[in-house]
Structure formats: structure tokens, C-alpha cells
PDB file of N, CA and C in Angstrom:
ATOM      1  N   UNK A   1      37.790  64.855 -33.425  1.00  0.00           N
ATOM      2  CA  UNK A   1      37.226  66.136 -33.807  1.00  0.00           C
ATOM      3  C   UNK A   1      37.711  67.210 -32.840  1.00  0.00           C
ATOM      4  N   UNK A   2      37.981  68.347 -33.328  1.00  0.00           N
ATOM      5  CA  UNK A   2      38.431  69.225 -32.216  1.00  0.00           C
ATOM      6  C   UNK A   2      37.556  70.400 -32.121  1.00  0.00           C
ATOM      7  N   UNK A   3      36.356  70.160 -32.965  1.00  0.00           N
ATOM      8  CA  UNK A   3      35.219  71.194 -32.981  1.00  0.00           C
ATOM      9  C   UNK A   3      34.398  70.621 -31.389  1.00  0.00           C
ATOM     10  N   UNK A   4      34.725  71.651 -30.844  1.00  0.00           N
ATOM     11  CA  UNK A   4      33.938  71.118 -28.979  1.00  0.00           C
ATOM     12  C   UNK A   4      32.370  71.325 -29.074  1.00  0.00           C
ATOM     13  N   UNK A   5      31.854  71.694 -30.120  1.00  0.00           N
ATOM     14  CA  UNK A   5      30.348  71.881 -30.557  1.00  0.00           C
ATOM     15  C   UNK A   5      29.232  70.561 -30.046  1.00  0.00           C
ATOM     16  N   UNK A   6      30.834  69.315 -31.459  1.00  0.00           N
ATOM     17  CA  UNK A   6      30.499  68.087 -30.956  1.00  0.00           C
ATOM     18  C   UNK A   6      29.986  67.110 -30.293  1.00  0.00           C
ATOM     19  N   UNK A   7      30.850  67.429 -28.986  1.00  0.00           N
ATOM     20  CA  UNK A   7      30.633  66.631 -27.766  1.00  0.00           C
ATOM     21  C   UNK A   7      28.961  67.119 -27.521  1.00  0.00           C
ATOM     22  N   UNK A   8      28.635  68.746 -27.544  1.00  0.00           N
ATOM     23  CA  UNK A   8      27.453  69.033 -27.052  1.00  0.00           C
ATOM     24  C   UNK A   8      26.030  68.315 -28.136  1.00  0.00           C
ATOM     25  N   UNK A   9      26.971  68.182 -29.410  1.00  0.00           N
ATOM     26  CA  UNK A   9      25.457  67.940 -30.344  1.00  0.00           C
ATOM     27  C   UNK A   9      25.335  66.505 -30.223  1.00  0.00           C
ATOM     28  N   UNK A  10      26.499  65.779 -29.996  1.00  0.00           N
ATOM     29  CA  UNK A  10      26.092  64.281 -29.720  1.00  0.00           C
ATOM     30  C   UNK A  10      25.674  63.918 -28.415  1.00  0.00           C
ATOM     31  N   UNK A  11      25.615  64.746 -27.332  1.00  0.00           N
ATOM     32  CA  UNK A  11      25.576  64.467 -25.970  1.00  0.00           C
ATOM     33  C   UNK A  11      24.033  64.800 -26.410  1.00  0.00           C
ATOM     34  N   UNK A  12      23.295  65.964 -27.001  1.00  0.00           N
ATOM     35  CA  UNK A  12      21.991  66.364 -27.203  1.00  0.00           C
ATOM     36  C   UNK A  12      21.175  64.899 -27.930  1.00  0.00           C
ATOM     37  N   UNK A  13      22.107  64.560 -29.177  1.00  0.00           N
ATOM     38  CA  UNK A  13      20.898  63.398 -29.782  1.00  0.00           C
ATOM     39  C   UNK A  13      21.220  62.486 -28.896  1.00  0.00           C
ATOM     40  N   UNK A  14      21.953  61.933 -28.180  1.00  0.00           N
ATOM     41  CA  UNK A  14      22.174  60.698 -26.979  1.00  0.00           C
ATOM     42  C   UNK A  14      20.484  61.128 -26.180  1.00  0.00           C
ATOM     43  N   UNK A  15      20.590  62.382 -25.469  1.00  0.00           N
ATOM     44  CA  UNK A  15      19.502  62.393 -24.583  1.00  0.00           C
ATOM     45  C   UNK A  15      17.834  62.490 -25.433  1.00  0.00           C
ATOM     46  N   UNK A  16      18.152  63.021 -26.353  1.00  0.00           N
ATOM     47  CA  UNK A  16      16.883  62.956 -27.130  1.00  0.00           C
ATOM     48  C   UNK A  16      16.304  61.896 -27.311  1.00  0.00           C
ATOM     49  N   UNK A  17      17.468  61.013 -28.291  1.00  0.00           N
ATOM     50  CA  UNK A  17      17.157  59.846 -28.209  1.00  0.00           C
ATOM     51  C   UNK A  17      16.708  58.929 -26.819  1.00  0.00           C
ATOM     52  N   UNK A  18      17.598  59.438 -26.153  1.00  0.00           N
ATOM     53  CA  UNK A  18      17.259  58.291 -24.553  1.00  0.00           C
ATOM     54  C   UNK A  18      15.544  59.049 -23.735  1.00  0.00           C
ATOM     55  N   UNK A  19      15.642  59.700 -24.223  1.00  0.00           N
ATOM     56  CA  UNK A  19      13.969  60.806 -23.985  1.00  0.00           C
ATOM     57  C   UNK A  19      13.873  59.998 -22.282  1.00  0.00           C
ATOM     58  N   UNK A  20      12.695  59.437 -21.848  1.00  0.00           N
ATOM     59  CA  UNK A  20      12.116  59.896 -20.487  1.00  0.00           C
ATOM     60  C   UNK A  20      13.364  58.893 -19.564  1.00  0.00           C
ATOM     61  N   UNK A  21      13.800  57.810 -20.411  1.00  0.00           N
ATOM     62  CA  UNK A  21      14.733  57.063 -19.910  1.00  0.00           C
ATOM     63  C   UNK A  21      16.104  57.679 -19.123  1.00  0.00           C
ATOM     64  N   UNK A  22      16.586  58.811 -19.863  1.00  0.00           N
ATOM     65  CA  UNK A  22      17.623  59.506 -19.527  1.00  0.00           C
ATOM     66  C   UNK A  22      18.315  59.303 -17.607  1.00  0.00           C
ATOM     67  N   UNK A  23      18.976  59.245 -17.311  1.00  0.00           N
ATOM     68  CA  UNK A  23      19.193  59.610 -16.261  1.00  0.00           C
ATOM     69  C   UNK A  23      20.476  60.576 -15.777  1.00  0.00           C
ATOM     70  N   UNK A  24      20.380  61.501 -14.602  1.00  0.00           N
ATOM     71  CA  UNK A  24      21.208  62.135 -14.659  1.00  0.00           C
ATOM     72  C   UNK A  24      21.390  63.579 -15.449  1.00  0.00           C
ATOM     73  N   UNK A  25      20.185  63.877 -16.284  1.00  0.00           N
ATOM     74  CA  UNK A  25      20.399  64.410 -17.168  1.00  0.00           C
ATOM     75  C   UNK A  25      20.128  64.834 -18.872  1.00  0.00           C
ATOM     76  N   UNK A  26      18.949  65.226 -19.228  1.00  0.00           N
ATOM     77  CA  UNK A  26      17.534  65.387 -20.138  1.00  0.00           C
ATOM     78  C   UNK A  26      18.240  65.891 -21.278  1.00  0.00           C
ATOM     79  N   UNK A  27      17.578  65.953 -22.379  1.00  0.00           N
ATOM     80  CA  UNK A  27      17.356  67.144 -23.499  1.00  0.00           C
ATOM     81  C   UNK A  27      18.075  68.439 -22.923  1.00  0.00           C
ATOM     82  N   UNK A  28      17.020  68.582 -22.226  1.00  0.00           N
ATOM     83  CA  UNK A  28      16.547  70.088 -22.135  1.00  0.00           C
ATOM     84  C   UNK A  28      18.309  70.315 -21.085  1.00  0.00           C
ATOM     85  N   UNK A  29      18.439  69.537 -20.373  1.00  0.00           N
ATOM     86  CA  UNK A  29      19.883  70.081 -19.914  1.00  0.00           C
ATOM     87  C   UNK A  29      21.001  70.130 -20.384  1.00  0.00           C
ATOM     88  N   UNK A  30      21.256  68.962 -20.901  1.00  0.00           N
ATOM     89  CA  UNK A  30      22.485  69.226 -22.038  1.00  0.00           C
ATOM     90  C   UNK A  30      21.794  70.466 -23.202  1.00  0.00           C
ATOM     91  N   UNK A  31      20.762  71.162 -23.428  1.00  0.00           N
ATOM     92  CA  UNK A  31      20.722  72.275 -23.905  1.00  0.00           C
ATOM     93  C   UNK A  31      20.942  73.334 -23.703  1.00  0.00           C
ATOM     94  N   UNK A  32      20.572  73.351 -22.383  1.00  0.00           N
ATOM     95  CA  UNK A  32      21.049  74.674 -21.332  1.00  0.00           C
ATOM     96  C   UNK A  32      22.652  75.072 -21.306  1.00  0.00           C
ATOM     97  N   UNK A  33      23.196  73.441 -21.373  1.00  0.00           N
ATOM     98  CA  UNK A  33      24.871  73.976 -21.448  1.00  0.00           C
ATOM     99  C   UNK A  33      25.165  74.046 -22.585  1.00  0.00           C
ATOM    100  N   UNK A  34      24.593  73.579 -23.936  1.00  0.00           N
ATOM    101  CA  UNK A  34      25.019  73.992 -25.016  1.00  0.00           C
ATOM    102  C   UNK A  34      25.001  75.998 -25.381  1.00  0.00           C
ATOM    103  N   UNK A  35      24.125  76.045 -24.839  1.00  0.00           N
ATOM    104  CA  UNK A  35      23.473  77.111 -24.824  1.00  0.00           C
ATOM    105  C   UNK A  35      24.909  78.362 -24.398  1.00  0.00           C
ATOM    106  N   UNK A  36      25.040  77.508 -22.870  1.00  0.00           N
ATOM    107  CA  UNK A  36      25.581  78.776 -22.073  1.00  0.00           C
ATOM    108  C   UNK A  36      27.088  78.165 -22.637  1.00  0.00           C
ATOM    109  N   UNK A  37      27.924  77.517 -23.246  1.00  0.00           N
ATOM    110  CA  UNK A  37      28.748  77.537 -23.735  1.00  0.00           C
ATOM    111  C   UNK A  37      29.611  78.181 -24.493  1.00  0.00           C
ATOM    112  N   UNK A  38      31.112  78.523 -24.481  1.00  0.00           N
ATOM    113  CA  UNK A  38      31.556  79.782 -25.121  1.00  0.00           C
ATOM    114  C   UNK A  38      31.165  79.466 -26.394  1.00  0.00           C
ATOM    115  N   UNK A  39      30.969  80.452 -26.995  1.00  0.00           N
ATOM    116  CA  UNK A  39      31.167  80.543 -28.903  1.00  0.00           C
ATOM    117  C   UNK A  39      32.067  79.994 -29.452  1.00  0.00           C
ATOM    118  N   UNK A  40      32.105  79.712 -30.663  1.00  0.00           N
ATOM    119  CA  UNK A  40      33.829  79.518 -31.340  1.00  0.00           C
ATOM    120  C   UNK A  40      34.386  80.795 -31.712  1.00  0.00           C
ATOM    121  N   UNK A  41      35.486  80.690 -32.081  1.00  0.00           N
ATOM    122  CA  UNK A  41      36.153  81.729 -32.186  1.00  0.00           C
ATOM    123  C   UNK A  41      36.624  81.549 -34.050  1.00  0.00           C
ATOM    124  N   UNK A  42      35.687  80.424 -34.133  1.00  0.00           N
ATOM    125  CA  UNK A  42      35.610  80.530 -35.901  1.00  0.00           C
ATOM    126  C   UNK A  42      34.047  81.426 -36.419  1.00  0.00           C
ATOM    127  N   UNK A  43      33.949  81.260 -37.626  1.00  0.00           N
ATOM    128  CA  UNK A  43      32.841  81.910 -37.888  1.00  0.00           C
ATOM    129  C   UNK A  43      31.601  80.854 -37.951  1.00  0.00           C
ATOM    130  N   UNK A  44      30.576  80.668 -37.586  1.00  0.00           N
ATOM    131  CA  UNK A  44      29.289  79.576 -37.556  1.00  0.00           C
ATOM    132  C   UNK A  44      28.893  78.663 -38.646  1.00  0.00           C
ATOM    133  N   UNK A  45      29.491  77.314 -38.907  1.00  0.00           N
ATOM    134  CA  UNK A  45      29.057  76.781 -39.561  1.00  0.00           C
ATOM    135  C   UNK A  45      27.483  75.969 -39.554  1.00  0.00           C
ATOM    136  N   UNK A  46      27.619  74.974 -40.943  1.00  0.00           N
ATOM    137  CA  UNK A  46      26.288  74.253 -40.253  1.00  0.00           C
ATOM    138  C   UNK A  46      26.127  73.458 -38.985  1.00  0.00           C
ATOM    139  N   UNK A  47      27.482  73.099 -38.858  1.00  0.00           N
ATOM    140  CA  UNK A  47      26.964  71.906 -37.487  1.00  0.00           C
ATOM    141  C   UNK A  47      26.728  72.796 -36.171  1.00  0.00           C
ATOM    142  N   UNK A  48      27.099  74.302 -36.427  1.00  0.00           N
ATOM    143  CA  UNK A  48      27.140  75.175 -35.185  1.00  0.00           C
ATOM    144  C   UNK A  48      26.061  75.543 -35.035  1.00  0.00           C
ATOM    145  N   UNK A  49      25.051  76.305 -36.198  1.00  0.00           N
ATOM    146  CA  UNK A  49      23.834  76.474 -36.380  1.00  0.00           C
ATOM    147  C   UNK A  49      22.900  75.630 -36.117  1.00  0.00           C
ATOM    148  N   UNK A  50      22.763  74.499 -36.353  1.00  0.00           N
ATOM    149  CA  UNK A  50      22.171  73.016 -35.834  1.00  0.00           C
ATOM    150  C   UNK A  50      22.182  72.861 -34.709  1.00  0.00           C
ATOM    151  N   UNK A  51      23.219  73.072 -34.305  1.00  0.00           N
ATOM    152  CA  UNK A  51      23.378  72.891 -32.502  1.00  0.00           C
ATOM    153  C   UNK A  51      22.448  74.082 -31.904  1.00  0.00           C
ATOM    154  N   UNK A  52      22.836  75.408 -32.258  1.00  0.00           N
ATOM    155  CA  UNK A  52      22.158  76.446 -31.394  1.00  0.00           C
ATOM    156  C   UNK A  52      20.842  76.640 -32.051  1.00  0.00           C
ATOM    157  N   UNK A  53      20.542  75.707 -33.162  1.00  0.00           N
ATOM    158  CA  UNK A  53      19.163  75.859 -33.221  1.00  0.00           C
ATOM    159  C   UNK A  53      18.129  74.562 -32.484  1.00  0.00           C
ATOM    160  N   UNK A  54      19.194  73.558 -32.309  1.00  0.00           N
ATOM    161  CA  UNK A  54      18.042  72.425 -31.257  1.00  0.00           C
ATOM    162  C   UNK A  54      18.297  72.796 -30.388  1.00  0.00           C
ATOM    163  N   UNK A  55      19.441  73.528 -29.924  1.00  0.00           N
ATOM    164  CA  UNK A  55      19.598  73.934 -28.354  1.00  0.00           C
ATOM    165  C   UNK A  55      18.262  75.044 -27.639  1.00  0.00           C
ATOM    166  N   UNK A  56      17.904  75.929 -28.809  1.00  0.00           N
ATOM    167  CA  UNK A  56      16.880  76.892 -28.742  1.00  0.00           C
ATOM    168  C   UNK A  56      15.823  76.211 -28.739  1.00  0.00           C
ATOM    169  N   UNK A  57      15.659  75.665 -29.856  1.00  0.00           N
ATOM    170  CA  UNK A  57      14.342  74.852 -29.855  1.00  0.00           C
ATOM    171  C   UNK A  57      13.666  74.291 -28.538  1.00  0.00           C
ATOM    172  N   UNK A  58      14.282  73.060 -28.005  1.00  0.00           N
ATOM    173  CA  UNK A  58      14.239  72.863 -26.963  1.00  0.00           C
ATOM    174  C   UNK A  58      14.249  73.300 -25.545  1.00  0.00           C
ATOM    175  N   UNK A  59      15.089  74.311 -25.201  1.00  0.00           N
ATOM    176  CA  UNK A  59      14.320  75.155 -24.496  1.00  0.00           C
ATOM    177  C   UNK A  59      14.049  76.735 -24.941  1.00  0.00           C
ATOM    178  N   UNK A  60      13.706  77.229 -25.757  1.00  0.00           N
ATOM    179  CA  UNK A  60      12.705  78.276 -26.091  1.00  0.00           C
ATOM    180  C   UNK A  60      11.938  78.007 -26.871  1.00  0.00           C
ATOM    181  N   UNK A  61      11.433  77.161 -27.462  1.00  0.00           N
ATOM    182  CA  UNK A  61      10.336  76.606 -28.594  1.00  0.00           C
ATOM    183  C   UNK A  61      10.369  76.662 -29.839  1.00  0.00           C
ATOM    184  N   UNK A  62       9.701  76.191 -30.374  1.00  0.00           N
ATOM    185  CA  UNK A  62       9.371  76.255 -31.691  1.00  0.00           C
ATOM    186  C   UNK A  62      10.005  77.563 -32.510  1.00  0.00           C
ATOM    187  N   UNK A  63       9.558  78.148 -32.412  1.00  0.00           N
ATOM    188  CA  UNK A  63       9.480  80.116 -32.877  1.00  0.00           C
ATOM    189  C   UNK A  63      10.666  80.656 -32.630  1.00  0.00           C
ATOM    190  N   UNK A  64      11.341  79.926 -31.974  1.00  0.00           N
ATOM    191  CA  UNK A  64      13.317  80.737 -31.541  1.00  0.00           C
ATOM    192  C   UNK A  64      13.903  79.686 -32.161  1.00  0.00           C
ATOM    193  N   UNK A  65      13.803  78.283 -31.946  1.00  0.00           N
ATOM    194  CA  UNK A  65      14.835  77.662 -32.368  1.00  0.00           C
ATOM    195  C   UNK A  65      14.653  77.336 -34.060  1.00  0.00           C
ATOM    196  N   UNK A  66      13.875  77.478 -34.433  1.00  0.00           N
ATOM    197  CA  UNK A  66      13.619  77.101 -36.069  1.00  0.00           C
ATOM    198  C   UNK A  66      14.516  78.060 -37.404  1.00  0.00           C
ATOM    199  N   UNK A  67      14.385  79.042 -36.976  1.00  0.00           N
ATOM    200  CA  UNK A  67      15.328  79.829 -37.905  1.00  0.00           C
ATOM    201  C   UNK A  67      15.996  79.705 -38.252  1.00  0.00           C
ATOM    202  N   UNK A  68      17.134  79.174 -36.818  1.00  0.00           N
ATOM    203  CA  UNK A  68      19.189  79.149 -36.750  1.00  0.00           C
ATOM    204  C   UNK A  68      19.449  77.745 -37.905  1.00  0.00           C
ATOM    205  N   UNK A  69      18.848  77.142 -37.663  1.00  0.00           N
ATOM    206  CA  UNK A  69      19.270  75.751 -38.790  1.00  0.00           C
ATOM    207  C   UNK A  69      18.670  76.115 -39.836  1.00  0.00           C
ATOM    208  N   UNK A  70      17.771  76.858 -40.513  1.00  0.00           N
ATOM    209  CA  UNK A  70      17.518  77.118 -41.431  1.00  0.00           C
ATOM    210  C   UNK A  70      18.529  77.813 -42.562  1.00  0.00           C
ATOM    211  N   UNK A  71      18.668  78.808 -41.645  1.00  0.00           N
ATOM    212  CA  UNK A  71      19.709  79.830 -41.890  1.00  0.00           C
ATOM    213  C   UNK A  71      20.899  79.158 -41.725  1.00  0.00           C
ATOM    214  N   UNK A  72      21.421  78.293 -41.156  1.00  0.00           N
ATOM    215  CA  UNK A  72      22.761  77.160 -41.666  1.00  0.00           C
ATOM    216  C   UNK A  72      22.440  76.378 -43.054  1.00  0.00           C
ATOM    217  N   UNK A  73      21.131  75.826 -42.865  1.00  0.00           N
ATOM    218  CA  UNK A  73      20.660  74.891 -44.392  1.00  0.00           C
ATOM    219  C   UNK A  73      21.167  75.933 -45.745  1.00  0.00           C
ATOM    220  N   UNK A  74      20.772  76.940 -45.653  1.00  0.00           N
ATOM    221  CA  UNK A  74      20.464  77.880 -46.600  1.00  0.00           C
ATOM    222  C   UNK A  74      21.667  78.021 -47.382  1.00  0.00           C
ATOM    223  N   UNK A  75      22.982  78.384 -46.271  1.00  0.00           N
ATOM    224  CA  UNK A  75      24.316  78.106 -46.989  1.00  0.00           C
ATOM    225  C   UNK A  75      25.092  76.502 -47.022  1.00  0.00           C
ATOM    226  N   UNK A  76      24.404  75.726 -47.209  1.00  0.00           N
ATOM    227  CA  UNK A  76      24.645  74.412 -47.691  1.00  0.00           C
ATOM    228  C   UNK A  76      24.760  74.214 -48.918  1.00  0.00           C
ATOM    229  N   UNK A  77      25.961  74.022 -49.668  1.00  0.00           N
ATOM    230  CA  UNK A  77      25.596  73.413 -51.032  1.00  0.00           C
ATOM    231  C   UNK A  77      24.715  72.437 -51.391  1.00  0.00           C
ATOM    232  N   UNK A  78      24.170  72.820 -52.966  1.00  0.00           N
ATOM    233  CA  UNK A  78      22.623  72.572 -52.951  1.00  0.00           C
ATOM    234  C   UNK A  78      22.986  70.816 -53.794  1.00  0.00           C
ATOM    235  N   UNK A  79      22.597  69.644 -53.637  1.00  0.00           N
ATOM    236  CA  UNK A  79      22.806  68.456 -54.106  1.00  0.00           C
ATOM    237  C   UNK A  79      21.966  68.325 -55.600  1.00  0.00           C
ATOM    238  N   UNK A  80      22.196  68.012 -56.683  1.00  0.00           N
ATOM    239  CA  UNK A  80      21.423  68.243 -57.879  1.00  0.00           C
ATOM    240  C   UNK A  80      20.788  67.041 -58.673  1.00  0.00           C
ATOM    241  N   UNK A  81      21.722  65.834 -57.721  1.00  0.00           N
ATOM    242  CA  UNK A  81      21.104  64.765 -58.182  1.00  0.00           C
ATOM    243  C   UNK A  81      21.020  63.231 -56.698  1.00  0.00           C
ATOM    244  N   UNK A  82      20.567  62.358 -57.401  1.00  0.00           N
ATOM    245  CA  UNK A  82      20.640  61.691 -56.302  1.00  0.00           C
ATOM    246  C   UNK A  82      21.615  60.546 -56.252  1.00  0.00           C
TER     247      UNK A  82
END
């Protein structure tokens, strides 16, 4: 993959998942660098929106991070059957 988003959204569910176990390194920190990480220099897809919305979530709460993935969901093509 050469989307560098990546590394940050799988490094995020690694620590989520690894929750109090983690060592070296939490949620909440691999969020901070998702966070302070350059932008792309494409325009924001869903997996980008996802990212900067658990990245928010997690450290600014509920009420900041909930929107940004929404607002990625929203332009998702819609599935019509199962």
C-alpha cells in the first residue's frame, strides 16, 4: 500500500486492540501521531476520514471525533442487497 494513512490506522487497531496490555505505546499515542501527521496531498477518502475520525475520537471525545467517519460513510456507495 502506498497510502501512509495505513501504517497509522493499523498501528491504531493493533493498540486498541492490545488496550491496557500495550507496551511502549497506547491508543491514545499512536493517535496523537496520526493526528500530527502530514495530510495527503490527495483529496480525503474513506479510509482517511476513519483514521482522523478515531484519531479524534480518542483523544478529543466523543463530540469531535464522530462526525469525520460519518461524513466519509456518507460518500460510500450505498450496498442494495446482501
Amino acid at each position: 500500500m502506498e497510502w501512509r494513512g495505513a501504517t497509522y490506522l493499523e498501528a491504531l487497531s493493533t493498540a486498541v486492540f492490545a488496550g491496557r496490555l500495550a507496551v511502549g505505546g497506547g491508543a491514545r499515542e499512536v493517535a496523537e501521531a496520526a493526528r500530527w501527521a502530514p495530510a495527503s496531498p490527495h483529496p480525503a477518502g474513506g479510509p482517511d476520514l476513519l483514521l482522523d475520525g478515531l484519531a479524534l475520537l480518542i483523544t478529543e471525545g466523543y463530540a469531535a471525533g464522530t462526525p469525520v467517519p460519518q461524513a466519509g460513510a456518507a460518500g460510500l456507495p450505498q450496498r442494495t442487497h446482501l
